[in-house]
Protein backbone atom coordinates (compact mmCIF):
# COMPACT_ATOMS: atom_id res chain seq x y z
CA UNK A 1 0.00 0.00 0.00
CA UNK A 2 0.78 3.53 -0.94
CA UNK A 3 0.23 6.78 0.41
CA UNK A 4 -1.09 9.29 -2.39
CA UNK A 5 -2.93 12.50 -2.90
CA UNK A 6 -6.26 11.23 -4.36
CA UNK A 7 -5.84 15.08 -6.13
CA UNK A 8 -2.50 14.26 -7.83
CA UNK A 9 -2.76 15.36 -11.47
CA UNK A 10 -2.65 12.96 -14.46
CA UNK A 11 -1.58 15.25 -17.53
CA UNK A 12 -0.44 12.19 -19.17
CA UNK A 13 -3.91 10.52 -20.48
CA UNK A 14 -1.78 8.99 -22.96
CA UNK A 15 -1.01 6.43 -20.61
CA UNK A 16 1.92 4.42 -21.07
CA UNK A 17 1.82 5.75 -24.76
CA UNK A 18 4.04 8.37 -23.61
CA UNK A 19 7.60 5.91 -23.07
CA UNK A 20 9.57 4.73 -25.65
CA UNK A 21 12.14 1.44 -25.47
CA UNK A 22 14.72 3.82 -26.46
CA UNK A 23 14.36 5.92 -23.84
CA UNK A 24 13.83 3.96 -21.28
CA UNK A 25 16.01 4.56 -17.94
CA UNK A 26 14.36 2.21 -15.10
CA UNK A 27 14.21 -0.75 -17.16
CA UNK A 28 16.51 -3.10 -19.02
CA UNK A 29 15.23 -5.55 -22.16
CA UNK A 30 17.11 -8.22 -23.53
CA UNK A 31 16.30 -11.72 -25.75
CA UNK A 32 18.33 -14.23 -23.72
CA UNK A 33 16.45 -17.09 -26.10
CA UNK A 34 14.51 -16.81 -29.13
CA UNK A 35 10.82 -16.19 -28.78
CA UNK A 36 12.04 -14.96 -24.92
CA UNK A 37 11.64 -11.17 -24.03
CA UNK A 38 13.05 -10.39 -20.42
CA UNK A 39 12.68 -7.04 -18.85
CA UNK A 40 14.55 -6.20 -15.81
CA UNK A 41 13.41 -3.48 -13.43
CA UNK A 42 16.70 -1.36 -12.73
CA UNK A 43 16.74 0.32 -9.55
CA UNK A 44 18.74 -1.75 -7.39
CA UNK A 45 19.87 0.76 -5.29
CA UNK A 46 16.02 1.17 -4.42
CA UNK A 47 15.38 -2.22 -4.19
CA UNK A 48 13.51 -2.19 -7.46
CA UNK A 49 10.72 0.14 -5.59
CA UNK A 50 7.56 1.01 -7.90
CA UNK A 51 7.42 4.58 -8.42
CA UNK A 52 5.15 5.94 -11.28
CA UNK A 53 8.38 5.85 -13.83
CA UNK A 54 9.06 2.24 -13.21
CA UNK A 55 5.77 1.37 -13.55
CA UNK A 56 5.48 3.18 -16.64
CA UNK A 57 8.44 2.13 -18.10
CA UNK A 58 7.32 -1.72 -16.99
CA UNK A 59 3.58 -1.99 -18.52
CA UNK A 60 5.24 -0.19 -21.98
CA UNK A 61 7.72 -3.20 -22.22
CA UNK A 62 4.96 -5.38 -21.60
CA UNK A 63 2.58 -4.11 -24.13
CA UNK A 64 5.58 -3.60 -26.88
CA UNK A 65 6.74 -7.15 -26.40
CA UNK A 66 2.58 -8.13 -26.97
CA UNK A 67 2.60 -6.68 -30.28
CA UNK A 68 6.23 -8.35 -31.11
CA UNK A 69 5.06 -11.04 -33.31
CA UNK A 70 8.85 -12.74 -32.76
CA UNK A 71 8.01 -12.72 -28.90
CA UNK A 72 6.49 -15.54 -27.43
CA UNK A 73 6.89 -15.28 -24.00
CA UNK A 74 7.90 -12.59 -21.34
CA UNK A 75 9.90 -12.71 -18.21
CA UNK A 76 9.80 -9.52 -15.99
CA UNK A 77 12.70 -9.75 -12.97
CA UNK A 78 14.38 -7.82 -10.55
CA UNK A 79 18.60 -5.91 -10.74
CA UNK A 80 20.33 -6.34 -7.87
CA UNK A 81 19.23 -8.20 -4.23
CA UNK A 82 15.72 -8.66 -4.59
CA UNK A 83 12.72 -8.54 -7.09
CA UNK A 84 10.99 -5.64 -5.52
CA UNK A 85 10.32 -4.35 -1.93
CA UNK A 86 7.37 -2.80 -3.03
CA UNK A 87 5.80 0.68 -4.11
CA UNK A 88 8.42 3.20 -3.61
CA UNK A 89 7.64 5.79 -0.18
CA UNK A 90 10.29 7.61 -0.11
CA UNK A 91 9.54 10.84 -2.63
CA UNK A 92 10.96 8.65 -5.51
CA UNK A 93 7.37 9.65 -7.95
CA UNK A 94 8.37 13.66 -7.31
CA UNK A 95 8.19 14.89 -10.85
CA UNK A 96 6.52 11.53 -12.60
CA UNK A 97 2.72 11.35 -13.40
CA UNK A 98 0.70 8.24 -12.78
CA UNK A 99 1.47 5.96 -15.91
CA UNK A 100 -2.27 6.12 -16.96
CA UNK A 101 -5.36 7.56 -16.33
CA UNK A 102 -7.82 6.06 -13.60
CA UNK A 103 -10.09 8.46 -12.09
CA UNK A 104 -10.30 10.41 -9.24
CA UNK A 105 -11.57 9.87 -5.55
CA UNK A 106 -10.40 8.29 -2.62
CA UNK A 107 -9.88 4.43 -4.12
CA UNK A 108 -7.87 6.45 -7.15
CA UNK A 109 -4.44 4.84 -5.98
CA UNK A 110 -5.62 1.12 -5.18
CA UNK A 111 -7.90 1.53 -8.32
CA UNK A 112 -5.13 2.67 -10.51
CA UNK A 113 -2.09 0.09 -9.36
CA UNK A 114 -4.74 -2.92 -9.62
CA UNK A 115 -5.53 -1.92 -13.03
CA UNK A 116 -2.23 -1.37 -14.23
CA UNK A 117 -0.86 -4.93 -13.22
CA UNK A 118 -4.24 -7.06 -14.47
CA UNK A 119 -3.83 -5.44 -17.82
CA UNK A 120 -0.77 -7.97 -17.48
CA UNK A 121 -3.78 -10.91 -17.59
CA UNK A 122 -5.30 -8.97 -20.56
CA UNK A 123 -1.72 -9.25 -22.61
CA UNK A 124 -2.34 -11.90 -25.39
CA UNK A 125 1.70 -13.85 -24.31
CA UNK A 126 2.16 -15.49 -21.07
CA UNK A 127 4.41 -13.29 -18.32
CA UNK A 128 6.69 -14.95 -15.67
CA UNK A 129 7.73 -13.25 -12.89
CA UNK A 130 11.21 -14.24 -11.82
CA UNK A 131 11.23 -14.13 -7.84
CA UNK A 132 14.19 -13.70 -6.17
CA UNK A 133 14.88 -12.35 -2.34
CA UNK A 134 12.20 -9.84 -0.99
CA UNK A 135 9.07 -10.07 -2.67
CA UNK A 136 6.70 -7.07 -1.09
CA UNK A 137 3.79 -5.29 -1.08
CA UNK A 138 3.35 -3.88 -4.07
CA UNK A 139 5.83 -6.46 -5.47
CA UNK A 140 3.71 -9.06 -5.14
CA UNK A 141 1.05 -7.47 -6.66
CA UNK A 142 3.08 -7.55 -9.96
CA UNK A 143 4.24 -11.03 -9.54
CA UNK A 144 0.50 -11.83 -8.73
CA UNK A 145 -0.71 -9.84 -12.26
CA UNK A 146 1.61 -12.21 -13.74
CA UNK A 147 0.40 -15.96 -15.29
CA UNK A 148 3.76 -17.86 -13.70
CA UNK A 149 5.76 -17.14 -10.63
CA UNK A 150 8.69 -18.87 -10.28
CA UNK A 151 10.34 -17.95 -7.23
CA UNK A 152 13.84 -18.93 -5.93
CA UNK A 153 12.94 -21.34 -2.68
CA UNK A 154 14.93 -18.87 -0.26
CA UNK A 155 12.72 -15.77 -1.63
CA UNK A 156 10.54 -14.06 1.34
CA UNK A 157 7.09 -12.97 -0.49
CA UNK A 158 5.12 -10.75 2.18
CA UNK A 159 2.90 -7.72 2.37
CA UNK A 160 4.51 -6.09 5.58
CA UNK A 161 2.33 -2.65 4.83
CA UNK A 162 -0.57 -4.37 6.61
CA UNK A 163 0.79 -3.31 9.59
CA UNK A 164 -0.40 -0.18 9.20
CA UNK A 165 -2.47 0.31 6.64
CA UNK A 166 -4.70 -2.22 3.86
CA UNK A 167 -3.56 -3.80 0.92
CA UNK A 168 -4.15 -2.75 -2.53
CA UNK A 169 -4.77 -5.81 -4.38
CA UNK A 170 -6.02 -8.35 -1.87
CA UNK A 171 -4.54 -11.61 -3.90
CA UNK A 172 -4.55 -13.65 -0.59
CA UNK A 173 -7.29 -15.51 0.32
CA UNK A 174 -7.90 -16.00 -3.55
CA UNK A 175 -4.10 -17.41 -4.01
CA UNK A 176 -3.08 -18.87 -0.62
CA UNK A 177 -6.35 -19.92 0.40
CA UNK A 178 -8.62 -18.05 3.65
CA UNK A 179 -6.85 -19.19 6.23
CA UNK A 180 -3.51 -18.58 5.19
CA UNK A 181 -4.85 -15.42 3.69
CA UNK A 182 -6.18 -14.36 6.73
CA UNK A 183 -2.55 -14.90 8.99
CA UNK A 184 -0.93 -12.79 6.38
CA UNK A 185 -3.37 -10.08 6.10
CA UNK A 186 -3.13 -10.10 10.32
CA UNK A 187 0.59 -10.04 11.17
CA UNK A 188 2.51 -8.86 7.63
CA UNK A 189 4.43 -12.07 7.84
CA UNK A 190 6.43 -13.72 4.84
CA UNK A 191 6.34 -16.85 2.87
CA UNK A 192 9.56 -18.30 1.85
CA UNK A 193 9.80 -19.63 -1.95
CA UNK A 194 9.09 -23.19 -1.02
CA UNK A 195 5.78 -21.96 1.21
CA UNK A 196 4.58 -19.92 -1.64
CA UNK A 197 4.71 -22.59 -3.85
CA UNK A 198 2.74 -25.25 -0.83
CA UNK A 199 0.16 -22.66 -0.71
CA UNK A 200 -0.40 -22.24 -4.51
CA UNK A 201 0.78 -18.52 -4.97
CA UNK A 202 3.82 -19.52 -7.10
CA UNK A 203 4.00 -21.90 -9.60
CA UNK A 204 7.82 -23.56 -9.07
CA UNK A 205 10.62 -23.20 -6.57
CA UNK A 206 14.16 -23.35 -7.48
CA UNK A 207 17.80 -22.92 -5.71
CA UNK A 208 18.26 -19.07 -5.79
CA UNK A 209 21.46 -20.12 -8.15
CA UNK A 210 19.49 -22.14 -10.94
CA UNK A 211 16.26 -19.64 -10.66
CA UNK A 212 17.95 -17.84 -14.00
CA UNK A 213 18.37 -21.23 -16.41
CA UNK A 214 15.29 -22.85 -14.78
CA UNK A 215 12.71 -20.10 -15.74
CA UNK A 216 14.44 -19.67 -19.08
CA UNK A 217 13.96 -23.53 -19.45
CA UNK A 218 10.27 -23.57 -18.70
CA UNK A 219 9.87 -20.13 -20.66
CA UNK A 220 11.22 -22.37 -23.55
CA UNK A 221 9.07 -24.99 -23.52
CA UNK A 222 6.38 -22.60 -23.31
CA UNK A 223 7.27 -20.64 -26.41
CA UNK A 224 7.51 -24.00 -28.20
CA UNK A 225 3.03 -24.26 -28.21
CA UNK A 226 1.94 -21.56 -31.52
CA UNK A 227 1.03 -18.00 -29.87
CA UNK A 228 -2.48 -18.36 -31.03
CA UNK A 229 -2.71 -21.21 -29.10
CA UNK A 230 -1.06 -19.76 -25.76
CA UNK A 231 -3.09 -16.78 -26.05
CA UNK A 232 -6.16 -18.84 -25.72
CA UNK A 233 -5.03 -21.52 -23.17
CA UNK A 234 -3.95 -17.84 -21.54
CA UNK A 235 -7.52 -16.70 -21.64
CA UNK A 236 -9.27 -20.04 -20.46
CA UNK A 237 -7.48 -20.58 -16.84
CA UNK A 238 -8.12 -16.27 -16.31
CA UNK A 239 -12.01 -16.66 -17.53
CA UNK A 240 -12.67 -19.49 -15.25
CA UNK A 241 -11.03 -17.23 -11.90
CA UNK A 242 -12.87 -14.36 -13.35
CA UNK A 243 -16.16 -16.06 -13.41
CA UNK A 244 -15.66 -17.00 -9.75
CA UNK A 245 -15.21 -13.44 -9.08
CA UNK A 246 -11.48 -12.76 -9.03
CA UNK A 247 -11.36 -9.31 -10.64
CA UNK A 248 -14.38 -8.11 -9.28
CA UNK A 249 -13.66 -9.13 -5.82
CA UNK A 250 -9.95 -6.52 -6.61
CA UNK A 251 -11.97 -4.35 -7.37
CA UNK A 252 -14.23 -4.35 -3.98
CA UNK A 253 -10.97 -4.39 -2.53
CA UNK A 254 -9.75 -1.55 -3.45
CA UNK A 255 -12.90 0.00 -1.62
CA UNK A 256 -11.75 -1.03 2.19
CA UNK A 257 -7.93 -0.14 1.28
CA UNK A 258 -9.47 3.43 0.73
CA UNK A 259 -11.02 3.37 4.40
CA UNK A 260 -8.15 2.06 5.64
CA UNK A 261 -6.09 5.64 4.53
CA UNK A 262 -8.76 7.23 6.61
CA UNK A 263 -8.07 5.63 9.66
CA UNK A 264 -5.91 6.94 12.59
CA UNK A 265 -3.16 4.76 12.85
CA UNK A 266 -2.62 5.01 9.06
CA UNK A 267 -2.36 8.92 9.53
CA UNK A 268 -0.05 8.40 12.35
CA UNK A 269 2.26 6.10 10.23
CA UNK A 270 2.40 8.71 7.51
CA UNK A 271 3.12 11.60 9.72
CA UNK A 272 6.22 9.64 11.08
CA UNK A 273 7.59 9.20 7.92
CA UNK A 274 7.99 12.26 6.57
CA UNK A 275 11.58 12.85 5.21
CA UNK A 276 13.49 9.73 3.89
CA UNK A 277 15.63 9.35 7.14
CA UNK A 278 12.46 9.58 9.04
CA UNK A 279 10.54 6.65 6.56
CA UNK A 280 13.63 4.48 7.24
CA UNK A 281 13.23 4.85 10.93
CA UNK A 282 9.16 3.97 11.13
CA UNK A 283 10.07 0.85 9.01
CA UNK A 284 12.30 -0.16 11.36
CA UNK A 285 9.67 0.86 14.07
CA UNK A 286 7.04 -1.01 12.50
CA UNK A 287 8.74 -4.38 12.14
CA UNK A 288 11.45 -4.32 15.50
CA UNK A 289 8.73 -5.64 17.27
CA UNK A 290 7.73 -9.10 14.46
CA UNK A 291 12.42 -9.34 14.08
CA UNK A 292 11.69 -9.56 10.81
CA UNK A 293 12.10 -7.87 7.23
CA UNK A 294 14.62 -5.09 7.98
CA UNK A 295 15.32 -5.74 11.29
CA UNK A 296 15.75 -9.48 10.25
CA UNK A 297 18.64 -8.79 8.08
């Protein structure tokens, strides 16, 4: 979950029309097989955090690599020490406009970042996220928009923002089942790889070393089926979750995460972390007490 102004202006209605692959500066693309587009989100220093230009930057790859009649399959992964620690909190969107347009109101922000990752279900190709280290928050959102996870079994997948505020894109009870669902939703805590996989979120563990060659493996069997084929196959398995209410029950979520920005120990949260110094402290205040996450380190 992230803090925004629900009166944050969106000059760029041209949505993600607005980026260009040669210009991108948060993102990397390369063909490490044929048929095999991989996009790697570049801020390592940040911990791959999602700020509006990442995003951006992410969803154009995405939809470029869709109309790429040579790609077949996509593989979206993370630079550096971890796939992504989640929406980015510390001022990193200062002078970047929301990707695309979602309208206004209090639910704008868990409207808009739940929209921008299931347009990853509406793609026509298949999209593996590659999971390795800290999976968070708004990072698993992505990984969740994508059709395989394949996580490395020492990765820690968690959605610590529940301890203050309400998630985004409530995934859980849908993809790890109620009661699992529920003990994340109550105490922020993390799956490993191998408990993400038990519980049905991911698709396939692997040793953090062979996560690379097995995902490119499986994204090569994959891109062996015709992409007519894939795209419908694609389709079927996402009809059948939306007919038992998947989407629409994101969208109702996005509803309570809007209370939940209205409440007092939300507003408490966001007063202590004003200032980046001050954002790294009330992380570390927020989790001393569960030892985990940062103070786990």
């Amino acid at each position: 979950m992230a803090a925004t102004d629900s009166s944050e202006q969106q000059t760029g209605a041209g949505g993600t029309g607005r980026y260009g692959e040669n210009s991108y500066e948060v993102v990397l693309i390369d063909h490490p097989a044929e048929g095999i587009r991989r996009i790697t989100m570049n801020r390592p220093e940040q911990r791959n955090a999602l700020n509006h230009q990442l995003r951006g930057e992410l969803l154009h790859a995405l939809h470029q690599g869709d109309a790429d009649p040579q790609v077949r399959v996509m593989i979206i992964r993370g630079a550096g020490t971890c796939f992504s620690a989640g929406y980015d909190l510390g001022g990193g969107n200062e002078g970047f406009e929301y990707p695309f347009q979602t309208a206004g109101g209090d639910s704008q922000w868990p409207r808009h970042v739940v929209e921008g990752w299931m347009k990853i279900w509406d793609l026509a190709k298949p999209v593996i996220a590659q999971v390795h280290s800290y999976c968070l928050a708004g990072g698993s959102e992505l990984a969740t928009g994508c059709d395989l996870v394949y996580v490395a079994d020492n990765a820690r997948i968690g959605y610590p923002a529940v301890r203050f505020g309400v998630p985004d894109m409530q995934f859980h009870p849908w993809l790890v089942g109620m009661r699992k669902g529920m003990e994340m939703l109550l105490t922020g805590d993390a799956l490993s790889g191998l408990e993400a996989v038990s519980y049905g979120w991911a698709t396939r563990a692997f040793p953090e070393a062979e996560l690379e060659a097995g995902v490119l493996e499986q994204a090569l069997r994959i891109a062996q089926v015709p992409a007519d084929i894939l795209a419908l196959n694609k389709r079927a398995v996402h009809r059948q979750m939306e007919i038992m209410g998947f989407r629409d029950g994101l969208r109702q979520g996005t509803e309570i995460c809007a209370l939940g920005i209205h409440q007092k120990s939300f507003k408490e949260f966001l007063k202590a972390t004003e200032g980046g110094v001050r954002l790294t402290n009330a992380l570390q205040q927020r989790d001393q007490k569960f030892g985990d996450y940062r103070t786990g380190d």
